[in-house]
C-alpha atoms as a PDB file:
ATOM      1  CA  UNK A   1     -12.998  -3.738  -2.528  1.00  0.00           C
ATOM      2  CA  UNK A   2     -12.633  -2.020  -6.350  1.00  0.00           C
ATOM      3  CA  UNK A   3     -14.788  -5.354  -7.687  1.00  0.00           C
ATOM      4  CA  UNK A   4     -17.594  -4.475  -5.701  1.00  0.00           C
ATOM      5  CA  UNK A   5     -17.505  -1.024  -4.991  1.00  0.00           C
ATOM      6  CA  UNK A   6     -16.820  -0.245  -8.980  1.00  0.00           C
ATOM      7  CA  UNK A   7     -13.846   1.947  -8.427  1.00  0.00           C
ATOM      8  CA  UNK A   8      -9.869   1.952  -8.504  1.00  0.00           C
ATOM      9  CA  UNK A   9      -8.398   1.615  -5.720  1.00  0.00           C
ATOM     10  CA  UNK A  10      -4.554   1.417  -6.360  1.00  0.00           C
ATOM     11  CA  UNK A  11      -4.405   4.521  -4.699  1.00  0.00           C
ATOM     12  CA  UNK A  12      -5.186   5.851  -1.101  1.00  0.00           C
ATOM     13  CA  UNK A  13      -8.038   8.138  -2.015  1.00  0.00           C
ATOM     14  CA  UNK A  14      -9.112   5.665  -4.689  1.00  0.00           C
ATOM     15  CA  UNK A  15      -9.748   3.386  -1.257  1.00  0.00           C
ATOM     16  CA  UNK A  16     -11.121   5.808   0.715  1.00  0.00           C
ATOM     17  CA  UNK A  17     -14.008   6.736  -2.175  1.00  0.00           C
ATOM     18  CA  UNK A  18     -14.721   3.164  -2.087  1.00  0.00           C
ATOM     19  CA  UNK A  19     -14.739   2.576   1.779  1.00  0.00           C
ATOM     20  CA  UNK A  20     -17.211   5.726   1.469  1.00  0.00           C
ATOM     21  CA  UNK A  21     -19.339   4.049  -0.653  1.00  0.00           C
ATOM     22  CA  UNK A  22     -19.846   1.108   0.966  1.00  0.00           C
ATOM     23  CA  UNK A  23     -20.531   2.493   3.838  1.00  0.00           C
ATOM     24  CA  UNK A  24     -23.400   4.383   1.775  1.00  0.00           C
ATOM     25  CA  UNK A  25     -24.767   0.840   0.212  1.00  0.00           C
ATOM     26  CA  UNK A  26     -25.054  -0.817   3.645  1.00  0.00           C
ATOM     27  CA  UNK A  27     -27.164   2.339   4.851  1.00  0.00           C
ATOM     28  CA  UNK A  28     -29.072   2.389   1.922  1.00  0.00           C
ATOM     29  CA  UNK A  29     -29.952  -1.543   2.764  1.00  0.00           C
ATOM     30  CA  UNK A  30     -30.172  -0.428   6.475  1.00  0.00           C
ATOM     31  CA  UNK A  31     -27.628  -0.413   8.343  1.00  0.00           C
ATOM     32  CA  UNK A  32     -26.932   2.034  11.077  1.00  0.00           C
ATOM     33  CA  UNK A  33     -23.853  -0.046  12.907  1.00  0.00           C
ATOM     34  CA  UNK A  34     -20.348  -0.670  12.020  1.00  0.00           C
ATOM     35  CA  UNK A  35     -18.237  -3.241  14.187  1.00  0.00           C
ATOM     36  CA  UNK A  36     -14.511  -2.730  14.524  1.00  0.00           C
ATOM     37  CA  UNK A  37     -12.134  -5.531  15.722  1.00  0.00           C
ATOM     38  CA  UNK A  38      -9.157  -4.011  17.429  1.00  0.00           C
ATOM     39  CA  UNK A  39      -6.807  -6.631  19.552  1.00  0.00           C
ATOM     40  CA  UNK A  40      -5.610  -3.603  21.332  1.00  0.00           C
ATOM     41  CA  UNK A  41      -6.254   0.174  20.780  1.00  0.00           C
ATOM     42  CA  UNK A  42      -3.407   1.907  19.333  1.00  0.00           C
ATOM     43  CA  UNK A  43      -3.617   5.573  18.180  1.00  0.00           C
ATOM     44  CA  UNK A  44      -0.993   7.587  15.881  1.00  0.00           C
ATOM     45  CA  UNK A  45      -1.673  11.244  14.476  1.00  0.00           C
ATOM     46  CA  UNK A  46      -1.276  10.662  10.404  1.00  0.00           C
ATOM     47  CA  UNK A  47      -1.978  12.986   7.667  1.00  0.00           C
ATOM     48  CA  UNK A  48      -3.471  12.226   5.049  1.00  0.00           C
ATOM     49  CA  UNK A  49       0.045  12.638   2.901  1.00  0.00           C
ATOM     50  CA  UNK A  50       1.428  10.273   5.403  1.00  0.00           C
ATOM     51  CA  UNK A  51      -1.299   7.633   5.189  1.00  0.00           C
ATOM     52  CA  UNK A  52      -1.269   7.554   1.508  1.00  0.00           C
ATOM     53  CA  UNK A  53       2.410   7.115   1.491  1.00  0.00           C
ATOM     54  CA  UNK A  54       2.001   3.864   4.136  1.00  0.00           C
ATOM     55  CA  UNK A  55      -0.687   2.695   1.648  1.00  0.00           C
ATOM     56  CA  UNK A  56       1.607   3.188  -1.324  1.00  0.00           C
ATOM     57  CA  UNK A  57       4.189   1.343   0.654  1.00  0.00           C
ATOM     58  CA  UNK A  58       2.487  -1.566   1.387  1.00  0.00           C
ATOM     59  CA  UNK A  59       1.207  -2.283  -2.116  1.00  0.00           C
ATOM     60  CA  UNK A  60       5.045  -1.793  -3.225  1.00  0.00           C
ATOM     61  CA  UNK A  61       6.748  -3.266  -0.517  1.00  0.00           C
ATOM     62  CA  UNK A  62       4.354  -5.357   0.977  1.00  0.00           C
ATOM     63  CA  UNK A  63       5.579  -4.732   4.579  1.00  0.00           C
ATOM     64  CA  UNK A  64       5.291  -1.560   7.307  1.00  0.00           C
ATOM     65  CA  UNK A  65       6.853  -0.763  10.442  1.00  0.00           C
ATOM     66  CA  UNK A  66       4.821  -1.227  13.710  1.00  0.00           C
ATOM     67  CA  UNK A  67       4.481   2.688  13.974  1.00  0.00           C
ATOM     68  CA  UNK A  68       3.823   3.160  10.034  1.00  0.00           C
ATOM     69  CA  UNK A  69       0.624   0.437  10.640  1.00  0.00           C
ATOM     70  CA  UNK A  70      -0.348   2.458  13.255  1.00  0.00           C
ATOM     71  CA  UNK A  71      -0.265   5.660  11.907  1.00  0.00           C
ATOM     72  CA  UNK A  72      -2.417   3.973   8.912  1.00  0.00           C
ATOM     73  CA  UNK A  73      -5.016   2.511  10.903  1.00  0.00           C
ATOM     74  CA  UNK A  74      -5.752   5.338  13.133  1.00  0.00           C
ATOM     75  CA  UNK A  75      -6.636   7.572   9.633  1.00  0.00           C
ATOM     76  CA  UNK A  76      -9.252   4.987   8.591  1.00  0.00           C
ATOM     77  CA  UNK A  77     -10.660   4.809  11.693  1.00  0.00           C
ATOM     78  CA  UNK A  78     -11.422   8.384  11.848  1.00  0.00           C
ATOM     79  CA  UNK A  79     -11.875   8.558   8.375  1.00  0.00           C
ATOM     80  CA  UNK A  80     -14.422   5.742   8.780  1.00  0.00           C
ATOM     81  CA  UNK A  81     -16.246   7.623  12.466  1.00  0.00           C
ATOM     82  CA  UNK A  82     -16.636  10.531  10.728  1.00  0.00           C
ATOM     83  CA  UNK A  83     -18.834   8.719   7.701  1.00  0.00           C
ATOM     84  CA  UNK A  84     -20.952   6.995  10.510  1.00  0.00           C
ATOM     85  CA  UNK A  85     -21.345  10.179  11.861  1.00  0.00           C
ATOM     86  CA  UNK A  86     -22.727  12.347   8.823  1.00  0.00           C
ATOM     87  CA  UNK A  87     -25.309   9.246   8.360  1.00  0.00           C
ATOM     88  CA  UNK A  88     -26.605   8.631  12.351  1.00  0.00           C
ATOM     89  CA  UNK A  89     -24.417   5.430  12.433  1.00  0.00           C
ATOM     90  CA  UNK A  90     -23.290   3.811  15.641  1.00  0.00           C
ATOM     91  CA  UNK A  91     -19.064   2.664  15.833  1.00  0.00           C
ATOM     92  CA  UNK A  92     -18.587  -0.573  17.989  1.00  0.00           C
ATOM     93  CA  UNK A  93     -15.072  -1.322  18.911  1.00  0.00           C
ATOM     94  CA  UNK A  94     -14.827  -4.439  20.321  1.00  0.00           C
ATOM     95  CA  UNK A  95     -11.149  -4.896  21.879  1.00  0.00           C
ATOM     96  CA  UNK A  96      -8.517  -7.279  23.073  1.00  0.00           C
ATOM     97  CA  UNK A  97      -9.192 -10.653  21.871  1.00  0.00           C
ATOM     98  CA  UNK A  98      -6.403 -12.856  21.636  1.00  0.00           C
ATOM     99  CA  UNK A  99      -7.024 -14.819  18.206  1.00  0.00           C
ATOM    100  CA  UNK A 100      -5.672 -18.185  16.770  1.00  0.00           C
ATOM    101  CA  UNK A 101      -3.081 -19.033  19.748  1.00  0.00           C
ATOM    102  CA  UNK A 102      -3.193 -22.753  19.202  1.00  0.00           C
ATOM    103  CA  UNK A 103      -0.958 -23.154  16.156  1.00  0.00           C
ATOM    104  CA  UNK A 104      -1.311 -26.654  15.590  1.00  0.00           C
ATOM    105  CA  UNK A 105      -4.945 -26.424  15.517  1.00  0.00           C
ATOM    106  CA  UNK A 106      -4.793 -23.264  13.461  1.00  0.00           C
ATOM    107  CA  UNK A 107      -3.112 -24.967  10.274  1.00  0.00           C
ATOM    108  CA  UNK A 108      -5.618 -28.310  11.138  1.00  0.00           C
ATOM    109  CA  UNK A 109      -8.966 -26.253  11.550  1.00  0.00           C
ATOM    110  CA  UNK A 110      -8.242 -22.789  10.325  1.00  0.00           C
ATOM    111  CA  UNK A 111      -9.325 -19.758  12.518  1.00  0.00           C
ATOM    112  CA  UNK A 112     -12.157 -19.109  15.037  1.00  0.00           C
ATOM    113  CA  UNK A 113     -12.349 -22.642  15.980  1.00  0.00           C
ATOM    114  CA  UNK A 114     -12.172 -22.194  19.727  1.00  0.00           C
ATOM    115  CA  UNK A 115      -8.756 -21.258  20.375  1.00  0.00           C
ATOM    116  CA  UNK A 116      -9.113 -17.631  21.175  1.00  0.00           C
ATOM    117  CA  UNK A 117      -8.264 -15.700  24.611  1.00  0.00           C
ATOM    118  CA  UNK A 118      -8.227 -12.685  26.450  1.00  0.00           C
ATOM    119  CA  UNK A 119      -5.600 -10.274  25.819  1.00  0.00           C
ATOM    120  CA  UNK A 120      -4.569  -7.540  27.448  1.00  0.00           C
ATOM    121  CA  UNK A 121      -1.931  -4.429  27.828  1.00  0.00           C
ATOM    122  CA  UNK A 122      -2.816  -0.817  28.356  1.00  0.00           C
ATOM    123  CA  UNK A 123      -5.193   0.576  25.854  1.00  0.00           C
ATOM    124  CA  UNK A 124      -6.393   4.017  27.785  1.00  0.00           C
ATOM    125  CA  UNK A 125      -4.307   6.832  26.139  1.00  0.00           C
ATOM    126  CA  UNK A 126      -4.732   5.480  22.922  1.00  0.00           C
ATOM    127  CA  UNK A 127      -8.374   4.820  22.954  1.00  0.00           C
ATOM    128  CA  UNK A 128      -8.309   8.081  24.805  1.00  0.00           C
ATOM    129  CA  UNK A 129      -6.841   9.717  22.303  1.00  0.00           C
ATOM    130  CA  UNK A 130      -8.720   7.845  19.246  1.00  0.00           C
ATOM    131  CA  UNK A 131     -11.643   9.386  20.495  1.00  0.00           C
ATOM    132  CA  UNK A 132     -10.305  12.907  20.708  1.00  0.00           C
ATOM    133  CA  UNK A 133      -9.392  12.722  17.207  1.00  0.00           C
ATOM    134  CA  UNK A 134     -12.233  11.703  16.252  1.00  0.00           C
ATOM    135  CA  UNK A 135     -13.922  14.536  18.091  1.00  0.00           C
ATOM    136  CA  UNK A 136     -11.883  17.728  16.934  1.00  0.00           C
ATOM    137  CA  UNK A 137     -12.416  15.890  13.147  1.00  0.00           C
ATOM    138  CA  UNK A 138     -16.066  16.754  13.474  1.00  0.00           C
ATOM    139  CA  UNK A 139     -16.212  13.148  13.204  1.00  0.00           C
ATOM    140  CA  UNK A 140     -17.156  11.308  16.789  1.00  0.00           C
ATOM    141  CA  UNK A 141     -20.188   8.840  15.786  1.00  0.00           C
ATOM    142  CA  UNK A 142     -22.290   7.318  18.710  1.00  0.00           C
ATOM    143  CA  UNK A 143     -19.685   4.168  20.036  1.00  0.00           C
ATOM    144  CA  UNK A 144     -20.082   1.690  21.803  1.00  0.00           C
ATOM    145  CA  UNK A 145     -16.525   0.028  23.331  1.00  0.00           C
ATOM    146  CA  UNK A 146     -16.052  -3.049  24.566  1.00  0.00           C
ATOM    147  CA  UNK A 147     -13.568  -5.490  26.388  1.00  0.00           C
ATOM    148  CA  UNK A 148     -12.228  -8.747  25.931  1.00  0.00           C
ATOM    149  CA  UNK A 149     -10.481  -8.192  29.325  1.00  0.00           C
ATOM    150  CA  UNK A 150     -12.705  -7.362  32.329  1.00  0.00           C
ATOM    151  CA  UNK A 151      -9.727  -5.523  33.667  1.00  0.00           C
ATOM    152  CA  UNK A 152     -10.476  -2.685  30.830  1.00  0.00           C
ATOM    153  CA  UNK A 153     -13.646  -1.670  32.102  1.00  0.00           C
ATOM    154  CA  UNK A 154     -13.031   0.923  34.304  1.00  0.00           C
ATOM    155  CA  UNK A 155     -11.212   2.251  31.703  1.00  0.00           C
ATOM    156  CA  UNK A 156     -13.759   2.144  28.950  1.00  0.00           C
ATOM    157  CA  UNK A 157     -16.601   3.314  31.606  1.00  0.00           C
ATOM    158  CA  UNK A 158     -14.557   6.234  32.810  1.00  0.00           C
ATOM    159  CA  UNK A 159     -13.677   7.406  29.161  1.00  0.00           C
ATOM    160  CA  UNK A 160     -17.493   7.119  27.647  1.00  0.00           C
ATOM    161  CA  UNK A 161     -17.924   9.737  30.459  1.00  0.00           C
ATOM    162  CA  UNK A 162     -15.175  11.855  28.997  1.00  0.00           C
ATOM    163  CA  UNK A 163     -16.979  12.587  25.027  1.00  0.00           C
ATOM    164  CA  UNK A 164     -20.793  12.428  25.733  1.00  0.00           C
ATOM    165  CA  UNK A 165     -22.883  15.331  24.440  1.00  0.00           C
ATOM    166  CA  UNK A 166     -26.122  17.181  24.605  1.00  0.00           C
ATOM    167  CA  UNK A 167     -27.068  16.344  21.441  1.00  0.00           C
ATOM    168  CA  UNK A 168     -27.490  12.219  21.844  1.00  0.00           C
ATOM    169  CA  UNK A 169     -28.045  10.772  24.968  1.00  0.00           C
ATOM    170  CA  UNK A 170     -25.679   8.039  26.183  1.00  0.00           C
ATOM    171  CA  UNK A 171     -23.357   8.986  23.113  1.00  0.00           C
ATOM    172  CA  UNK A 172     -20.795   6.734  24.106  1.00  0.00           C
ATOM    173  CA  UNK A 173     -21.774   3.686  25.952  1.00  0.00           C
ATOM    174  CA  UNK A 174     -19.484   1.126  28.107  1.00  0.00           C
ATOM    175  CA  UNK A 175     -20.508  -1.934  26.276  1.00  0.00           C
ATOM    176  CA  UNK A 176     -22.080  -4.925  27.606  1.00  0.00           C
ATOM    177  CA  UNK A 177     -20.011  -7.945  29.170  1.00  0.00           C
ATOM    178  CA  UNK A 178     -18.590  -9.931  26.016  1.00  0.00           C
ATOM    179  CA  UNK A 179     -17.713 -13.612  25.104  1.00  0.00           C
ATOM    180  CA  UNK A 180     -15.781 -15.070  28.101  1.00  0.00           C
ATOM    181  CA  UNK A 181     -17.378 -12.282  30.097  1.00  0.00           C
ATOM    182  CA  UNK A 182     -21.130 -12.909  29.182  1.00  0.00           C
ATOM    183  CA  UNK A 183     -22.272 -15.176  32.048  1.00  0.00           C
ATOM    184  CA  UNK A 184     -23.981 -14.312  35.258  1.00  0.00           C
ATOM    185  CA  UNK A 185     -20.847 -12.684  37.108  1.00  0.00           C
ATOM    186  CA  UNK A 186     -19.526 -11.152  34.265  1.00  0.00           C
ATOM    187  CA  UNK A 187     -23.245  -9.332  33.327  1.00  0.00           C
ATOM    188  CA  UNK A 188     -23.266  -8.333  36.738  1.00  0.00           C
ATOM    189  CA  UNK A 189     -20.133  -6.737  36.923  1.00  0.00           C
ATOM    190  CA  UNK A 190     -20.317  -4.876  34.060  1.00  0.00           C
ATOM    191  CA  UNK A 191     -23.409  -3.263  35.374  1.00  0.00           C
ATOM    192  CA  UNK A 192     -22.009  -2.630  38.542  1.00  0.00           C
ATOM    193  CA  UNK A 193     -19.217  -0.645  37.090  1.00  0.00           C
ATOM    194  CA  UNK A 194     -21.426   1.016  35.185  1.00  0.00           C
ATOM    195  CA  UNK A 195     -23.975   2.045  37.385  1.00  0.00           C
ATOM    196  CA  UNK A 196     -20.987   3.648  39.488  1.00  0.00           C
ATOM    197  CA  UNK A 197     -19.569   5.362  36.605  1.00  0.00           C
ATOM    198  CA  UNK A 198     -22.436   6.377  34.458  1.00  0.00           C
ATOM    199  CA  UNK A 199     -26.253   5.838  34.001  1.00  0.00           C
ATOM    200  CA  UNK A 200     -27.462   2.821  34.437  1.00  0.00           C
ATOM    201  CA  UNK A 201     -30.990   3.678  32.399  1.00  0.00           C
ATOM    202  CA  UNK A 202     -29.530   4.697  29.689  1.00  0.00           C
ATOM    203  CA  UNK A 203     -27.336   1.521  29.001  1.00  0.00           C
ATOM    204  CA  UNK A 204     -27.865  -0.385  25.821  1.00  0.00           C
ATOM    205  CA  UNK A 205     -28.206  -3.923  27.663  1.00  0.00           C
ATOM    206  CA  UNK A 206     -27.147  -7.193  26.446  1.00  0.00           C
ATOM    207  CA  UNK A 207     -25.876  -9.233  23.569  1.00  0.00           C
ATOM    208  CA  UNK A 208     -27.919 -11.732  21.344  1.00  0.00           C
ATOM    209  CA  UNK A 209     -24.612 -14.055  21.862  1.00  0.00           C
ATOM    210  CA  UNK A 210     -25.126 -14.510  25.305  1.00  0.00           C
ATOM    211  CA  UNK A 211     -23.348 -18.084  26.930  1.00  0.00           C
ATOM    212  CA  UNK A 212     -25.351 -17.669  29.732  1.00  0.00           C
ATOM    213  CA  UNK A 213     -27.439 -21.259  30.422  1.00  0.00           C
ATOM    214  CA  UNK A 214     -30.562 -19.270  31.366  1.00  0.00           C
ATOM    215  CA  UNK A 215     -32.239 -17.499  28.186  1.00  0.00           C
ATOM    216  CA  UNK A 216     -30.047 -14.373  27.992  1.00  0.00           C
ATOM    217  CA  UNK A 217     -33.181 -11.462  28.354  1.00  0.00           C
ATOM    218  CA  UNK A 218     -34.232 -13.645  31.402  1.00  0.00           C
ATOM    219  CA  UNK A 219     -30.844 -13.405  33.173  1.00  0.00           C
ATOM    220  CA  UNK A 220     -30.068  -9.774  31.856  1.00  0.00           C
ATOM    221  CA  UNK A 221     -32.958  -8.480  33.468  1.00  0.00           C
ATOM    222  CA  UNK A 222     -32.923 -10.449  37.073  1.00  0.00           C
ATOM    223  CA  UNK A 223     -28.616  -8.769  36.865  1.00  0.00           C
ATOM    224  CA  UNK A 224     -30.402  -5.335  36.175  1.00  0.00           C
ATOM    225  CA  UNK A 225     -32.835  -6.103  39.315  1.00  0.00           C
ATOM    226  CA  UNK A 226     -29.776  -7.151  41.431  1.00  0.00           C
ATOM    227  CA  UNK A 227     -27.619  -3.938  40.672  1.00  0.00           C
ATOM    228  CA  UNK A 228     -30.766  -1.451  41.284  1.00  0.00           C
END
């Protein structure tokens, strides 16, 4: 991060000037959406005193206690919103994907080579609560979340519902159906849910990954037909 971004970062708000700025190169190349890997949501009020001394910590120590990590990553994370925010950007979290659970083929292959799940666990009052930090910060970007687990999604639909504004339509969006879920049933439940919690016209529609046999904008659009 300091070799590219030019700047010291041996110290918390050394990192944080250089997470600014290259958030600031990618929009100057265009971008306008950040992608956020989380294999489950969990939320911990930190200040920034508090996140600097976890920082410090790690660098010295090189270890952090479960709540210390998440007090840590719940400051960058609405550090990081509220950046998207002040440049138009759009936040995708994409959650609960089991990764690497095969660890015989993990030290023979290395990672993402096939041997990645579903997870699960609750994630609703800490995304919940992500959110409404990232809100009273003056810092709530346009999001998209989604799921890894298709038992989530009521969850994820019902909360999108719960920090929309008048001043972007479909703010927050209940993300498409995702890796094991991107297939015929999975599309169409997703839309269902949708459709019952939200606005179906204002949804985003699918992902360029799709597994789907059928070309994806073909089966995407014969789902939408079915759930009208």
């Amino acid at each position: 991060m300091g070799e590219v971004s030019g700047l010291n970062v041996s110290g918390f708000e050394g990192f944080l000037n250089a997470l600014a700025s290259r958030v600031r190169h990618f929009h100057a190349a265009g971008g306008r959406v950040s992608d956020h890997a989380l294999d489950t949501v969990v939320y911990e009020e930190a200040t920034r005193e508090e996140a600097a001394a976890i920082f410090n910590k790690a660098l010295t120590e090189g270890r952090v206690t479960p709540l210390e990590e998440a007090k840590y990553k719940s400051y960058v994370l609405v550090f990081l919103g509220k950046q998207y925010a002040e440049l138009g950007w759009a936040m995708q979290y994409h959650i609960h994907a089991l990764r690497n659970n095969n660890t015989a083929m993990f030290r023979r292959l290395g990672p993402d080579t096939g041997y990645d799940a579903v997870n699960d666990g609750s994630i609703a009052h800490s995304l919940a609560a992500l959110l409404d930090a990232q809100e009273l910060a003056g810092g709530l970007p346009r999001t998209i979340l989604y799921s890894l687990n298709s038992g989530d999604y009521p969850v994820l639909a019902s909360l999108a519902g719960c920090f929309q504004s008048g001043g972007s339509v479909g703010k927050i969006q209940f993300g498409t159906a995702w890796w094991f879920n991107d297939h015929i049933e999975g599309m169409q439940e997703q839309m269902e849910l949708l459709a019952n919690h939200g606005v179906l016209s204002r949804f985003i529609g699918m992902l360029t990954d799709s597994r789907s046999f059928l070309p994806t904008h073909a089966t995407n659009t014969s789902d939408v037909y079915s759930v009208i």
